[in-house]
PDB file of N, CA and C in Angstrom:
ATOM      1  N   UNK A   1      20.133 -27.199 -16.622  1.00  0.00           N
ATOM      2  CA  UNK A   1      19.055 -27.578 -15.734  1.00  0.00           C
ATOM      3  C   UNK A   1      18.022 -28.436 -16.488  1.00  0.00           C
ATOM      4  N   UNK A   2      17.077 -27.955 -17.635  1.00  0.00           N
ATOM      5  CA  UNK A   2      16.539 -29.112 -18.247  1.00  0.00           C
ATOM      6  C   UNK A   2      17.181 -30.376 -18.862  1.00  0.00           C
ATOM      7  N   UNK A   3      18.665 -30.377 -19.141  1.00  0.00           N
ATOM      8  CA  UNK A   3      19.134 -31.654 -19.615  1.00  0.00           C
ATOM      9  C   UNK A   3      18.950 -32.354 -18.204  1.00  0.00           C
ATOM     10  N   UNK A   4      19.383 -31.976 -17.263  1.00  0.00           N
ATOM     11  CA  UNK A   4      19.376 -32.974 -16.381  1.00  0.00           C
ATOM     12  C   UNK A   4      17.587 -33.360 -15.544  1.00  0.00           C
ATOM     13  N   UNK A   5      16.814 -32.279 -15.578  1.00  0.00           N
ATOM     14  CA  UNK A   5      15.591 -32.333 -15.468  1.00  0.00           C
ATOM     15  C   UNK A   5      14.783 -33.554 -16.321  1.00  0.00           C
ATOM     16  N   UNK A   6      15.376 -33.471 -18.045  1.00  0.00           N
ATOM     17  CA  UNK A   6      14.437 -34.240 -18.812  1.00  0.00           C
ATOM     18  C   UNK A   6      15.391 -35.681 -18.534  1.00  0.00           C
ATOM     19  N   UNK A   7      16.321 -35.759 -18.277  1.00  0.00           N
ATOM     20  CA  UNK A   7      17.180 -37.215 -18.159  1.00  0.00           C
ATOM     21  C   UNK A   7      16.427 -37.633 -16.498  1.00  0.00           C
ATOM     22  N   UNK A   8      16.039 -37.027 -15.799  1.00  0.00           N
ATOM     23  CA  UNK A   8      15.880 -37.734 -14.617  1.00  0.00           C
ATOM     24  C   UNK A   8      13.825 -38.187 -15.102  1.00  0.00           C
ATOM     25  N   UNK A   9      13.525 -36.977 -15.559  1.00  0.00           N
ATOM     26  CA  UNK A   9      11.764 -37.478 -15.942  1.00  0.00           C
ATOM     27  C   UNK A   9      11.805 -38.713 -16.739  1.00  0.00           C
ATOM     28  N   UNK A  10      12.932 -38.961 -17.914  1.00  0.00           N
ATOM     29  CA  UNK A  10      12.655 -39.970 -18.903  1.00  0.00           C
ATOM     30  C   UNK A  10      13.151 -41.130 -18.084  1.00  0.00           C
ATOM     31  N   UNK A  11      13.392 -41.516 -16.807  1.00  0.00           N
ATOM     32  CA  UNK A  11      13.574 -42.538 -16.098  1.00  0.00           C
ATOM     33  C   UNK A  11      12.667 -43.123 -15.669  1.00  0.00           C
ATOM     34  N   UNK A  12      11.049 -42.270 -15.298  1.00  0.00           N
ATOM     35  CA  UNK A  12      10.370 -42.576 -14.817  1.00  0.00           C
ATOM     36  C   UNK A  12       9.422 -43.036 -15.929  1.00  0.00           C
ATOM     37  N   UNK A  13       8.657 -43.694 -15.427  1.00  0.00           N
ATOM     38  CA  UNK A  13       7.307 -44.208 -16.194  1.00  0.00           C
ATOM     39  C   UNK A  13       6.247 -43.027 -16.897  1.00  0.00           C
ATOM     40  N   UNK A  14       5.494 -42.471 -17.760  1.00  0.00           N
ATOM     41  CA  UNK A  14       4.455 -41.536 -17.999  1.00  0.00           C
ATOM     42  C   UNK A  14       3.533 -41.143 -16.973  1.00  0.00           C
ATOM     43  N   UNK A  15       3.321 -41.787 -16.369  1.00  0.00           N
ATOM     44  CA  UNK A  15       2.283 -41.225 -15.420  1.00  0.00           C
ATOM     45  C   UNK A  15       2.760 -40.335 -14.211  1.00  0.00           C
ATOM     46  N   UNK A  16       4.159 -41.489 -13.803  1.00  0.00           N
ATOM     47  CA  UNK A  16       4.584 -40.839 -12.394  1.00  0.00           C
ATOM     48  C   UNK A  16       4.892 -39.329 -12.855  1.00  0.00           C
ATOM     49  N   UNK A  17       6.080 -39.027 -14.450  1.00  0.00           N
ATOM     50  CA  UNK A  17       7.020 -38.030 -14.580  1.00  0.00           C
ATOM     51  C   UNK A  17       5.509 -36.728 -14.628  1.00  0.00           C
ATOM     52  N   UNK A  18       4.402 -37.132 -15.303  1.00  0.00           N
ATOM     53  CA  UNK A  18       3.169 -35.989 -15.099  1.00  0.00           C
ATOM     54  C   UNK A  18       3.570 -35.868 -14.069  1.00  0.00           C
ATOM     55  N   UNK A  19       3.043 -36.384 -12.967  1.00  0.00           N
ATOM     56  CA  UNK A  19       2.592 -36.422 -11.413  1.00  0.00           C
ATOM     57  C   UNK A  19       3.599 -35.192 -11.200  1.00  0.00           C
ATOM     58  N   UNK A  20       4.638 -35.879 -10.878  1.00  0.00           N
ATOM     59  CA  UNK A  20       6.068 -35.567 -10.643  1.00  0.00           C
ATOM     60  C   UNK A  20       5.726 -34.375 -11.120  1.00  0.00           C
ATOM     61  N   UNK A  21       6.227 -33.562 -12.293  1.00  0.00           N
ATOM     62  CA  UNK A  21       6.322 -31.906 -12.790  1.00  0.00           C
ATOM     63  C   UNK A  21       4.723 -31.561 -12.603  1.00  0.00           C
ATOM     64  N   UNK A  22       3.957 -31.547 -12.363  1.00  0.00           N
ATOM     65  CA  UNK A  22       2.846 -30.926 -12.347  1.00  0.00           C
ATOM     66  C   UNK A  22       2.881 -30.633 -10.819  1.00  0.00           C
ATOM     67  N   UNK A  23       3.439 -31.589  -9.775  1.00  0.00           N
ATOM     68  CA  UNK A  23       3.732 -31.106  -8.248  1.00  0.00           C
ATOM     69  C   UNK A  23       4.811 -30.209  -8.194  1.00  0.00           C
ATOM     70  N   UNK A  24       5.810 -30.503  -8.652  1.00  0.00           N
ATOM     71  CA  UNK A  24       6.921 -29.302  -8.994  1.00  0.00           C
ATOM     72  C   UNK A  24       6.400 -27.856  -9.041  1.00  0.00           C
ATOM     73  N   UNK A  25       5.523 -28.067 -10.197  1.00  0.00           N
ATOM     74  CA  UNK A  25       5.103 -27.236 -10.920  1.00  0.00           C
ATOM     75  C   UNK A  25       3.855 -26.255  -9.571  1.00  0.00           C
ATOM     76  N   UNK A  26       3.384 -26.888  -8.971  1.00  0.00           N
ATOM     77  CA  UNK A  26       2.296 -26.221  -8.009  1.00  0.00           C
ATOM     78  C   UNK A  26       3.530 -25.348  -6.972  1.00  0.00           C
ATOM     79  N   UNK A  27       4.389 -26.477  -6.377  1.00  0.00           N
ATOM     80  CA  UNK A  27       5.591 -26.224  -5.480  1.00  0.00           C
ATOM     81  C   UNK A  27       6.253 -24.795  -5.774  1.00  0.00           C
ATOM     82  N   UNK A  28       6.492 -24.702  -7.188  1.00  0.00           N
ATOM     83  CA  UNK A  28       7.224 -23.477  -8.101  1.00  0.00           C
ATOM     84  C   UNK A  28       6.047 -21.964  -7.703  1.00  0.00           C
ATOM     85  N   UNK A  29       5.011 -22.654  -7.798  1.00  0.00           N
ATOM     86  CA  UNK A  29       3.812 -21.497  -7.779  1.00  0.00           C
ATOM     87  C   UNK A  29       3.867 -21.410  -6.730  1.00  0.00           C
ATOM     88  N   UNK A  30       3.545 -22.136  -5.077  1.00  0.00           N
ATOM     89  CA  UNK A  30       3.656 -21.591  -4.323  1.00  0.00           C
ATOM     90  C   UNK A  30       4.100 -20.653  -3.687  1.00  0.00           C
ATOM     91  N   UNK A  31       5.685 -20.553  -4.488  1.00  0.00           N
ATOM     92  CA  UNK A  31       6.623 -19.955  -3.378  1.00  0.00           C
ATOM     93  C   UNK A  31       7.168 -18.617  -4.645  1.00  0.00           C
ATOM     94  N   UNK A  32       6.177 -18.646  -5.422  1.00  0.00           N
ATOM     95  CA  UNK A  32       6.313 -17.807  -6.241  1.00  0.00           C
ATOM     96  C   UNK A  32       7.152 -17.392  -7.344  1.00  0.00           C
ATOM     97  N   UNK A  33       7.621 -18.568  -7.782  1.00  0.00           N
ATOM     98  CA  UNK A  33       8.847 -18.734  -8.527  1.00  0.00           C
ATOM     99  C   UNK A  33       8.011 -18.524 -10.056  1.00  0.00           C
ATOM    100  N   UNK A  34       6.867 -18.969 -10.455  1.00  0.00           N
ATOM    101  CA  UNK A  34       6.244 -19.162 -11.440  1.00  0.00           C
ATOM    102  C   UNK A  34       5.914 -17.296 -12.266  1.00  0.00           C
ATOM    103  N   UNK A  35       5.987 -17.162 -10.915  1.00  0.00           N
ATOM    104  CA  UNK A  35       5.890 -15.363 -11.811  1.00  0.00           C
ATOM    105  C   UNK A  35       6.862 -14.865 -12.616  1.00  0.00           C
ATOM    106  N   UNK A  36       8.397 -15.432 -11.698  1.00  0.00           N
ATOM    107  CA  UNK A  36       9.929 -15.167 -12.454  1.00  0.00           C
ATOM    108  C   UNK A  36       9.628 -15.909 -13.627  1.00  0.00           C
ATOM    109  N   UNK A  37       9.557 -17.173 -13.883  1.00  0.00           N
ATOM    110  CA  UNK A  37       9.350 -17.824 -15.390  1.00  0.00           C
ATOM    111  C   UNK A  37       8.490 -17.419 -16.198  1.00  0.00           C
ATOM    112  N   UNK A  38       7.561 -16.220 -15.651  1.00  0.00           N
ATOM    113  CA  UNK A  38       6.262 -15.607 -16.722  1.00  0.00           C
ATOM    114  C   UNK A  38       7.266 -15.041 -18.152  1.00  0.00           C
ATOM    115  N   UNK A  39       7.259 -15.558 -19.116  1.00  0.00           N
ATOM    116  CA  UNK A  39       8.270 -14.891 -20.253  1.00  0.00           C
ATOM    117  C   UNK A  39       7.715 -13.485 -20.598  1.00  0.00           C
ATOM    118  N   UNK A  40       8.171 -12.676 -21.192  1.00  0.00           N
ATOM    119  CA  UNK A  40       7.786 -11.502 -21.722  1.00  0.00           C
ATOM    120  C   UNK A  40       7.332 -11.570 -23.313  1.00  0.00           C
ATOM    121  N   UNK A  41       6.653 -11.724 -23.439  1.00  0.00           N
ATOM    122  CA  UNK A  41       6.360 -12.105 -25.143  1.00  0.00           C
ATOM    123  C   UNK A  41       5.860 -11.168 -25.387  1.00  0.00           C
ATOM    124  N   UNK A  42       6.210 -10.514 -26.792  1.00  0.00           N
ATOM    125  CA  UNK A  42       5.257  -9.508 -27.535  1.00  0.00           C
ATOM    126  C   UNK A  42       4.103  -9.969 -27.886  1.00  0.00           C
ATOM    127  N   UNK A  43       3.102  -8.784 -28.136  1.00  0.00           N
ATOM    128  CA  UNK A  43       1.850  -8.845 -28.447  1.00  0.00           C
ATOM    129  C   UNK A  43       1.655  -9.590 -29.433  1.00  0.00           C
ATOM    130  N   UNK A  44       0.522 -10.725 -29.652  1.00  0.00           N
ATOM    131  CA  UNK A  44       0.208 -10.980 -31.102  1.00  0.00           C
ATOM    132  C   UNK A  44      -0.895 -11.273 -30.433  1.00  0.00           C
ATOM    133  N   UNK A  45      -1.757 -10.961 -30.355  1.00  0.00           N
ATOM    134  CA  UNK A  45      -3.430 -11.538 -29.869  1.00  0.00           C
ATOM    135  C   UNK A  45      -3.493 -11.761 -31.426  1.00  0.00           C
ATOM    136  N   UNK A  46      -4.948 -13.223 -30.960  1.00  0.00           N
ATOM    137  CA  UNK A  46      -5.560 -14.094 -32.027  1.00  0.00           C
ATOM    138  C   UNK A  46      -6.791 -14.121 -31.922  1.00  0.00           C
ATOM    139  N   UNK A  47      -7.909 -14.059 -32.410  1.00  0.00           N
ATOM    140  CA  UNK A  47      -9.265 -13.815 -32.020  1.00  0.00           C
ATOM    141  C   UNK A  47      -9.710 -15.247 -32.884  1.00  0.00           C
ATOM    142  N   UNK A  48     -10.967 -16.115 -31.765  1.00  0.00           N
ATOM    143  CA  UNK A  48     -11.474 -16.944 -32.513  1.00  0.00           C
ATOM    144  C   UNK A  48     -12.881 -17.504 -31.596  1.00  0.00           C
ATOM    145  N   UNK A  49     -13.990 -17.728 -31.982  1.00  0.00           N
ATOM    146  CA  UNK A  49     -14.643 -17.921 -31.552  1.00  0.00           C
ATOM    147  C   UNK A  49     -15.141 -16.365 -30.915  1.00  0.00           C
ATOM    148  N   UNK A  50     -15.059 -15.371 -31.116  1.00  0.00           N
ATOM    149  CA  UNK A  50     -15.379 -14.549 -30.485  1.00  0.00           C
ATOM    150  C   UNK A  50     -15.109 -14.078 -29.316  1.00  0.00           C
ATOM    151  N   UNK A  51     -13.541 -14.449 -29.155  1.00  0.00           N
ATOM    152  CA  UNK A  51     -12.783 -14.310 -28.284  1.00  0.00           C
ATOM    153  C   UNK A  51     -11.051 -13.899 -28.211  1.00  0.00           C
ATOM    154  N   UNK A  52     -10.658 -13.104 -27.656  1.00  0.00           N
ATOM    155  CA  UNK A  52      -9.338 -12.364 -28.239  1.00  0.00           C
ATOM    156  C   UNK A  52      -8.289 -13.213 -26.884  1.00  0.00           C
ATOM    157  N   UNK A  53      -7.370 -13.557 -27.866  1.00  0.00           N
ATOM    158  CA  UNK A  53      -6.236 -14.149 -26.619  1.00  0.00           C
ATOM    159  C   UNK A  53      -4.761 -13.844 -27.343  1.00  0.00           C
ATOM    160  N   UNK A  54      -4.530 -13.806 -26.100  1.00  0.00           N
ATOM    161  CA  UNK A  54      -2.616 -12.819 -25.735  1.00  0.00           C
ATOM    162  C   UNK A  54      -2.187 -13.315 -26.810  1.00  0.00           C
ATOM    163  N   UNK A  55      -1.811 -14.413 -27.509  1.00  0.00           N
ATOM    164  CA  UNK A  55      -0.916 -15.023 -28.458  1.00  0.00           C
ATOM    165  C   UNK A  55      -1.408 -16.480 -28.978  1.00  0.00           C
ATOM    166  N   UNK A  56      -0.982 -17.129 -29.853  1.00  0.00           N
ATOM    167  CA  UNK A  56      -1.318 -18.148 -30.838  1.00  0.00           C
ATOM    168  C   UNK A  56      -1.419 -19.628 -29.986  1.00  0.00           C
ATOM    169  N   UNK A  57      -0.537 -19.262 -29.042  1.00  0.00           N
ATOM    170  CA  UNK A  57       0.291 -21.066 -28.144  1.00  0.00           C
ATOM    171  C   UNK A  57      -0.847 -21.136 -26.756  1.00  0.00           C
ATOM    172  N   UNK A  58      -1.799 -21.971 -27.298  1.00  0.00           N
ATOM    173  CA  UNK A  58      -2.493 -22.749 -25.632  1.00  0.00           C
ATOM    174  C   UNK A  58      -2.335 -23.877 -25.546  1.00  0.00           C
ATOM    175  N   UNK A  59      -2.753 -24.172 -24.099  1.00  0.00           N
ATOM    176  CA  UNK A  59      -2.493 -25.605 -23.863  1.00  0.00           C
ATOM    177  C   UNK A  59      -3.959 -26.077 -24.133  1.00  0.00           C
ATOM    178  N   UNK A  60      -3.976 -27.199 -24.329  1.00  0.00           N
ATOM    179  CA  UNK A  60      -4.957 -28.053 -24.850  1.00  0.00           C
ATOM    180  C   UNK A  60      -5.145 -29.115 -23.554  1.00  0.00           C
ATOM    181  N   UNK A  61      -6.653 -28.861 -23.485  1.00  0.00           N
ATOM    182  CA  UNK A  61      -6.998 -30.290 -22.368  1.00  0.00           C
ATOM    183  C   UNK A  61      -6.487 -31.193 -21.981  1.00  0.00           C
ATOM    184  N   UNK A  62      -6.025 -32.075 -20.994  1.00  0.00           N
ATOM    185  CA  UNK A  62      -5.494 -33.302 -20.374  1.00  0.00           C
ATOM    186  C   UNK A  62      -3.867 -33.088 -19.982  1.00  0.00           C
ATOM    187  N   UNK A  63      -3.470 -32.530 -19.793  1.00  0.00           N
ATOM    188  CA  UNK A  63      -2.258 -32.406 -19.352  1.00  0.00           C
ATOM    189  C   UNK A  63      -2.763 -31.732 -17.526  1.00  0.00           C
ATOM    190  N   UNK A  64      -3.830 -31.192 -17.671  1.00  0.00           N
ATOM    191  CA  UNK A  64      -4.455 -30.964 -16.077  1.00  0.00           C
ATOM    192  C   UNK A  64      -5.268 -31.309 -16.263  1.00  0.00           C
ATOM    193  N   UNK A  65      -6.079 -32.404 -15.615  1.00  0.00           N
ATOM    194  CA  UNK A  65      -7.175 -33.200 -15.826  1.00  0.00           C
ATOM    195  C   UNK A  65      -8.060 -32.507 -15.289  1.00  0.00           C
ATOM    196  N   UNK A  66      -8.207 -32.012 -13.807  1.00  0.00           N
ATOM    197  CA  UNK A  66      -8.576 -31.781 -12.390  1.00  0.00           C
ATOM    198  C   UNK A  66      -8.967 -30.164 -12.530  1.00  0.00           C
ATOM    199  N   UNK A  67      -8.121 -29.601 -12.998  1.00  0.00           N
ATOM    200  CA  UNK A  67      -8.041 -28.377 -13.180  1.00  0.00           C
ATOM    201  C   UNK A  67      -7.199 -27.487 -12.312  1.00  0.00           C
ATOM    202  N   UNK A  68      -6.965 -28.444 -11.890  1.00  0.00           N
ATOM    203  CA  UNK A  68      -5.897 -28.211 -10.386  1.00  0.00           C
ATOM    204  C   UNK A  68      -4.464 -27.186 -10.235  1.00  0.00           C
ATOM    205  N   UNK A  69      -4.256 -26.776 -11.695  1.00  0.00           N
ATOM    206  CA  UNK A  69      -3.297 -25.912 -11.860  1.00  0.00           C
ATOM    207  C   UNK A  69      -3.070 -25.139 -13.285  1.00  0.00           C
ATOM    208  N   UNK A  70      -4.632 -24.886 -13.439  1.00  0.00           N
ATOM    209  CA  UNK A  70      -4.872 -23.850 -14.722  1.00  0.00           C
ATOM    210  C   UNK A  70      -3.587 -22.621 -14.107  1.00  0.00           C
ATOM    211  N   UNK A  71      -3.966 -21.872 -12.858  1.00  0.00           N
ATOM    212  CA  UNK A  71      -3.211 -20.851 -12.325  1.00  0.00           C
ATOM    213  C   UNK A  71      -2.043 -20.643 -12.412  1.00  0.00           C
ATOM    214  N   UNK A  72      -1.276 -21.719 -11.881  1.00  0.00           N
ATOM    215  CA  UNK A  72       0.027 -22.396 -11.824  1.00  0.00           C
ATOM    216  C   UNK A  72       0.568 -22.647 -13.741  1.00  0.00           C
ATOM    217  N   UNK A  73      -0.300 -23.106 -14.372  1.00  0.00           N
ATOM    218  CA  UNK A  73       0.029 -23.382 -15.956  1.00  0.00           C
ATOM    219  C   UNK A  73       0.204 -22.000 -16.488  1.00  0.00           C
ATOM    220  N   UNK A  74      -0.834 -21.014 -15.988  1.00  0.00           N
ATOM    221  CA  UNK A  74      -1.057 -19.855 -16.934  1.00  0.00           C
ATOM    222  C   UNK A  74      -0.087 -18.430 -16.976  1.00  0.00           C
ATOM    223  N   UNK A  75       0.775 -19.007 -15.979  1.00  0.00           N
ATOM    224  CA  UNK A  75       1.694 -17.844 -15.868  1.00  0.00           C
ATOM    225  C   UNK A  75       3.186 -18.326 -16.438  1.00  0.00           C
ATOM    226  N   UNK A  76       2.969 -19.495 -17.712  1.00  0.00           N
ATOM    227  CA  UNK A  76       4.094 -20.017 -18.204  1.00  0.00           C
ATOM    228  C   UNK A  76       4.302 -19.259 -19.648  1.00  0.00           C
ATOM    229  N   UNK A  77       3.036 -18.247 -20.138  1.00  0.00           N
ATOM    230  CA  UNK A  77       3.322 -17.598 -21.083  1.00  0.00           C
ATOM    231  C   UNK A  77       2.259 -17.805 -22.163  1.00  0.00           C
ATOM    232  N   UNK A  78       0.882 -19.253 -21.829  1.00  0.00           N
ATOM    233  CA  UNK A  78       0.335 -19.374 -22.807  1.00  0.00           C
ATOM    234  C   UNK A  78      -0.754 -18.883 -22.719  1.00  0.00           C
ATOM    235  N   UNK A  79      -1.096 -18.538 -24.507  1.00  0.00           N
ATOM    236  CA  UNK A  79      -2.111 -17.231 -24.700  1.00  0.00           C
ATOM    237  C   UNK A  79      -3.851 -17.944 -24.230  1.00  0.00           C
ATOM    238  N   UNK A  80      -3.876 -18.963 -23.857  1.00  0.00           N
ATOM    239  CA  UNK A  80      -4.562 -20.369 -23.033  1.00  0.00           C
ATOM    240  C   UNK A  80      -4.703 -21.096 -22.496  1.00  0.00           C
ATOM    241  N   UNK A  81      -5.204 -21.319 -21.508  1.00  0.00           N
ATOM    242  CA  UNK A  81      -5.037 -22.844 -21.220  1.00  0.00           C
ATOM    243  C   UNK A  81      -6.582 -23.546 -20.458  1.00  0.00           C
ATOM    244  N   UNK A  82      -6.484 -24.536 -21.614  1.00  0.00           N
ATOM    245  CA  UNK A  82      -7.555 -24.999 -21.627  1.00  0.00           C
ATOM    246  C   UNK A  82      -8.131 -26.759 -20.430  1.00  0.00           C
ATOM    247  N   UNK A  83      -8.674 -26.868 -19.615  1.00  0.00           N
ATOM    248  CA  UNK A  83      -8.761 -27.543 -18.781  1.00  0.00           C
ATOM    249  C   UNK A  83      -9.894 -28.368 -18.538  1.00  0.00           C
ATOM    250  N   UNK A  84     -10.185 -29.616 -18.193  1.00  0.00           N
ATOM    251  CA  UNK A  84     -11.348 -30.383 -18.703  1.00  0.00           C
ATOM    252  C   UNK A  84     -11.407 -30.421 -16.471  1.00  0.00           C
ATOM    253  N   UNK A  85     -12.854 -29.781 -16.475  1.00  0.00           N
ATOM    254  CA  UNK A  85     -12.933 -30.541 -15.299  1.00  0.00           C
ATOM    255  C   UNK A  85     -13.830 -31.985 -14.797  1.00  0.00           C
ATOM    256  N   UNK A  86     -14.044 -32.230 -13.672  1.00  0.00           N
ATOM    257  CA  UNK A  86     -14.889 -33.703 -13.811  1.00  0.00           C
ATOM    258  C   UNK A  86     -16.094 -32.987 -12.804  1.00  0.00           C
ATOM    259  N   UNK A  87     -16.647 -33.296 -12.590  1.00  0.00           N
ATOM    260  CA  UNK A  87     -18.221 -32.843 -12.529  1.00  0.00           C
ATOM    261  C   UNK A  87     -17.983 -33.779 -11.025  1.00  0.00           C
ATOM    262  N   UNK A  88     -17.961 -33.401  -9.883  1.00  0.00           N
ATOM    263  CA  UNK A  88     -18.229 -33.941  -8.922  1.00  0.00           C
ATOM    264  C   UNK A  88     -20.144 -34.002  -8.462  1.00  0.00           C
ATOM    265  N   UNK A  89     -20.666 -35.446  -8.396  1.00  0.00           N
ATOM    266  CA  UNK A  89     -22.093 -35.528  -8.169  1.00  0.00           C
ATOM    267  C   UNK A  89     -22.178 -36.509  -6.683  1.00  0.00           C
ATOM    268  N   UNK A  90     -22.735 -35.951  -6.132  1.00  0.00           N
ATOM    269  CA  UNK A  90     -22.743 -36.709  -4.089  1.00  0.00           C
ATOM    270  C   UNK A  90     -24.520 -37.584  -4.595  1.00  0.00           C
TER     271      UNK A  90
END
């Protein structure tokens, strides 16, 4: 499934293949599929900043710009995930 997953993304341009798996990726959450992919990882909490998290692996800003699928990201197993939002001003 990912060989043929990453052969059909590397066809597309960078921007669309984001687009593309990050809608997947909401699609997967909807219907609740994202809970089955929650991995089971043993404990290793990491404390930093004065703050204790599940394990060593977060995601790092810009891969969700919007913030639009911290939820959807966070049930992939990482002990983070970190999200830049944009400040809507009317």
């Amino acid at each position: 499934m990912y060989a043929l997953a990453r052969a059909l993304l590397f066809k597309l341009d960078p921007e669309t293949a984001h687009h593309v798996t990050l809608r997947a990726l909401a699609a997967a959450h909807s219907v609740g599929a994202t809970r089955l992919l929650n991995p089971d990882l043993p404990d290793d909490p990491v404390q930093a900043m004065g703050l204790t998290f599940p394990n060593p692996v977060g995601l790092a800003a810009g891969l969700d710009k919007n913030a639009a699928f911290v939820e959807s990201l966070s049930h992939l197993g990482f002990g983070s995930v970190c999200s830049a939002c944009r400040r809507r001003t009317r």
